[in-house]
C-alpha atoms as a PDB file:
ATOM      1  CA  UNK A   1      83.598 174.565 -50.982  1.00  0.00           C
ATOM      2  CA  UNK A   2      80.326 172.227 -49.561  1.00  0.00           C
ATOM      3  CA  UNK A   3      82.897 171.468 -46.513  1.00  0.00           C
ATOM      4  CA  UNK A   4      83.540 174.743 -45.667  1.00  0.00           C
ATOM      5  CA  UNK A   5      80.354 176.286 -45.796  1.00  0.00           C
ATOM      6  CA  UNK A   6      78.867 173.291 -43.714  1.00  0.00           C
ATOM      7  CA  UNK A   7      82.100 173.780 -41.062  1.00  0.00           C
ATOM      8  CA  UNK A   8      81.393 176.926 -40.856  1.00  0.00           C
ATOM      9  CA  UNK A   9      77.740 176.573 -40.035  1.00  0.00           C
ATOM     10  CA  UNK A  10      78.430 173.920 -37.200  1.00  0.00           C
ATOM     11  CA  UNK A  11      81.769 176.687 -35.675  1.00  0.00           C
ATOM     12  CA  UNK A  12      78.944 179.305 -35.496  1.00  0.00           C
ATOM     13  CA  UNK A  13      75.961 177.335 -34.082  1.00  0.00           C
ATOM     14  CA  UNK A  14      78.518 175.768 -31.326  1.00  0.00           C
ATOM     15  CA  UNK A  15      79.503 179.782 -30.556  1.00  0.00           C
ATOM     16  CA  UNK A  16      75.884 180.498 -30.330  1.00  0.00           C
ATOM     17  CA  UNK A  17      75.353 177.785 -27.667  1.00  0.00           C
ATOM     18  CA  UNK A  18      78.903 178.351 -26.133  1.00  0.00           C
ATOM     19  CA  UNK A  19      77.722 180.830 -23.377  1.00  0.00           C
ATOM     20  CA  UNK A  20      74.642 178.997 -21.855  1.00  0.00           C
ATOM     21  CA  UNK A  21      76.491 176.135 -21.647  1.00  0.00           C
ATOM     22  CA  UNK A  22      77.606 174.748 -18.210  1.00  0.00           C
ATOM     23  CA  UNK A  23      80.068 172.829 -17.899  1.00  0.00           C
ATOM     24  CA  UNK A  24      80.895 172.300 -14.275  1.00  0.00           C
ATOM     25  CA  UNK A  25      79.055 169.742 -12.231  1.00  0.00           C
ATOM     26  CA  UNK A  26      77.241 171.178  -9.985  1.00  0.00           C
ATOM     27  CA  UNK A  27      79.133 171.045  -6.428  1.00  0.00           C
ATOM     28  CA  UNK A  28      81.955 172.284  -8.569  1.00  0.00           C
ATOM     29  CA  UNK A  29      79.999 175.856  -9.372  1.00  0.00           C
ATOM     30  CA  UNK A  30      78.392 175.802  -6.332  1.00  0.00           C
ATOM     31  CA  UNK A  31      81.927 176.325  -4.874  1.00  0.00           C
ATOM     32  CA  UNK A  32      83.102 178.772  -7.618  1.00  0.00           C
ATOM     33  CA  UNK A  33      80.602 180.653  -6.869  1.00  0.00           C
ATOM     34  CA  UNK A  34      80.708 180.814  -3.218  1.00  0.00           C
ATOM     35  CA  UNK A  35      84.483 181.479  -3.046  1.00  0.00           C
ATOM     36  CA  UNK A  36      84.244 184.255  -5.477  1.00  0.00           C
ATOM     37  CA  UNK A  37      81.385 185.835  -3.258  1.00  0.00           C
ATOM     38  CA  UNK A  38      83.909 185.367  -0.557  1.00  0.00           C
ATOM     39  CA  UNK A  39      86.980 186.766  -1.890  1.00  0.00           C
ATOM     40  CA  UNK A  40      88.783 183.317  -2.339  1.00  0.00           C
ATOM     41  CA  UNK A  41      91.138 182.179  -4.815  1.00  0.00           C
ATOM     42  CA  UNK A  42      89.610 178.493  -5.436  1.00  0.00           C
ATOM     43  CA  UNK A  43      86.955 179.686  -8.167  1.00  0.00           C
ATOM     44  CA  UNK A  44      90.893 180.470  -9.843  1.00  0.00           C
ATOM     45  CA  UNK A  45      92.361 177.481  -9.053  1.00  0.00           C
ATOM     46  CA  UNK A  46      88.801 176.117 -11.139  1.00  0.00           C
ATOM     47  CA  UNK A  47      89.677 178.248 -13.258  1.00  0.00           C
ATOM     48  CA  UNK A  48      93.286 177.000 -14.437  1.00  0.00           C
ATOM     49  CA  UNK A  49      92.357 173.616 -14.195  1.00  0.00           C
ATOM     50  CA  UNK A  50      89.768 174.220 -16.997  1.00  0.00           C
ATOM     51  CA  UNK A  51      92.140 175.725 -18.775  1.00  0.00           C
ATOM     52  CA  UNK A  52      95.124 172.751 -18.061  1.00  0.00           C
ATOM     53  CA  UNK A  53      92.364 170.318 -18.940  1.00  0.00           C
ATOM     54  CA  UNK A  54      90.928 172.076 -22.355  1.00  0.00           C
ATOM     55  CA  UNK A  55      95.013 172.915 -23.408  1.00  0.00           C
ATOM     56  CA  UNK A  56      95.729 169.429 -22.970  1.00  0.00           C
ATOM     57  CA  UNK A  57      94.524 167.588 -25.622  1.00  0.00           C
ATOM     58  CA  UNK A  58      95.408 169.866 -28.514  1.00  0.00           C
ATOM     59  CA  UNK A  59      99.261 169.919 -26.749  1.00  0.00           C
ATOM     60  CA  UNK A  60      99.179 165.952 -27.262  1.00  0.00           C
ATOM     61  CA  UNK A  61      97.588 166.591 -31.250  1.00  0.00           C
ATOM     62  CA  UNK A  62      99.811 169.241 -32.273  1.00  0.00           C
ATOM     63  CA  UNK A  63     103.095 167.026 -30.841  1.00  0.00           C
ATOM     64  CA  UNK A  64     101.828 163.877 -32.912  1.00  0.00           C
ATOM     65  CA  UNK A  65     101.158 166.047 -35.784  1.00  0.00           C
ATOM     66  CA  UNK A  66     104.466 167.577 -35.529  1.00  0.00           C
ATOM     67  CA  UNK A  67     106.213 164.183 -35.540  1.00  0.00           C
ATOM     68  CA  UNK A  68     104.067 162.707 -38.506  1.00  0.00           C
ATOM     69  CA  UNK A  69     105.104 165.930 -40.262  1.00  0.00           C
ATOM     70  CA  UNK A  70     108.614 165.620 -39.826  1.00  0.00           C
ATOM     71  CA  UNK A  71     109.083 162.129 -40.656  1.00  0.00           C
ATOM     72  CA  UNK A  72     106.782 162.317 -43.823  1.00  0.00           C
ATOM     73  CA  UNK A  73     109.194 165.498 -44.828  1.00  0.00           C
ATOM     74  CA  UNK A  74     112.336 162.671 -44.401  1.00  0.00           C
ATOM     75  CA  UNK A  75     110.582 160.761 -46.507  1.00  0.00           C
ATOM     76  CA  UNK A  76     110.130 162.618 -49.091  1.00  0.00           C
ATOM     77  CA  UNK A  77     113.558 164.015 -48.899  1.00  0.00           C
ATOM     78  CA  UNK A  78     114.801 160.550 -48.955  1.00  0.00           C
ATOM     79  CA  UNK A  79     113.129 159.823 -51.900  1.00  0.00           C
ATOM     80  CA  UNK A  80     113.923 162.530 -54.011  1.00  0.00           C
ATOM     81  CA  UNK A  81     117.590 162.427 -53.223  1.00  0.00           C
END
């Protein structure tokens, strides 16, 4: 219960901090924001390649997870047959 409390904690102080945080260099929001002033689509092109970049490492988890799952599973069905 000590865990969760304390996880719980750390999740909401990381929100709290989550919207002054800036995390572009700066050439990279100085461009963001000048193409958005100007009508451009590159502060969207930023804009997915945040996203491709933040997606990519839980992709990469969740497909190790899945194949630790699924050979512990045939384990365990192996042994119990």
């Amino acid at each position: 219960m000590k865990k969760v409390i304390v996880s719980v904690c750390i999740l909401v102080v990381l929100l709290a901090f989550a919207g002054t945080a800036s995390a572009q260099c700066a050439m990279c929001q100085a461009t963001a924001e000048t193409s958005l002033e100007a009508g451009a689509s590159a502060a969207a092109g930023i804009n997915k390649g945040v996203l491709y970049l933040f997606i990519t490492p839980y992709l990469v988890a969740a497909t190790i997870f899945f194949f630790w799952w699924r050979a512990k599973k045939r384990v365990e069905a192996e042994t119990t047959a």
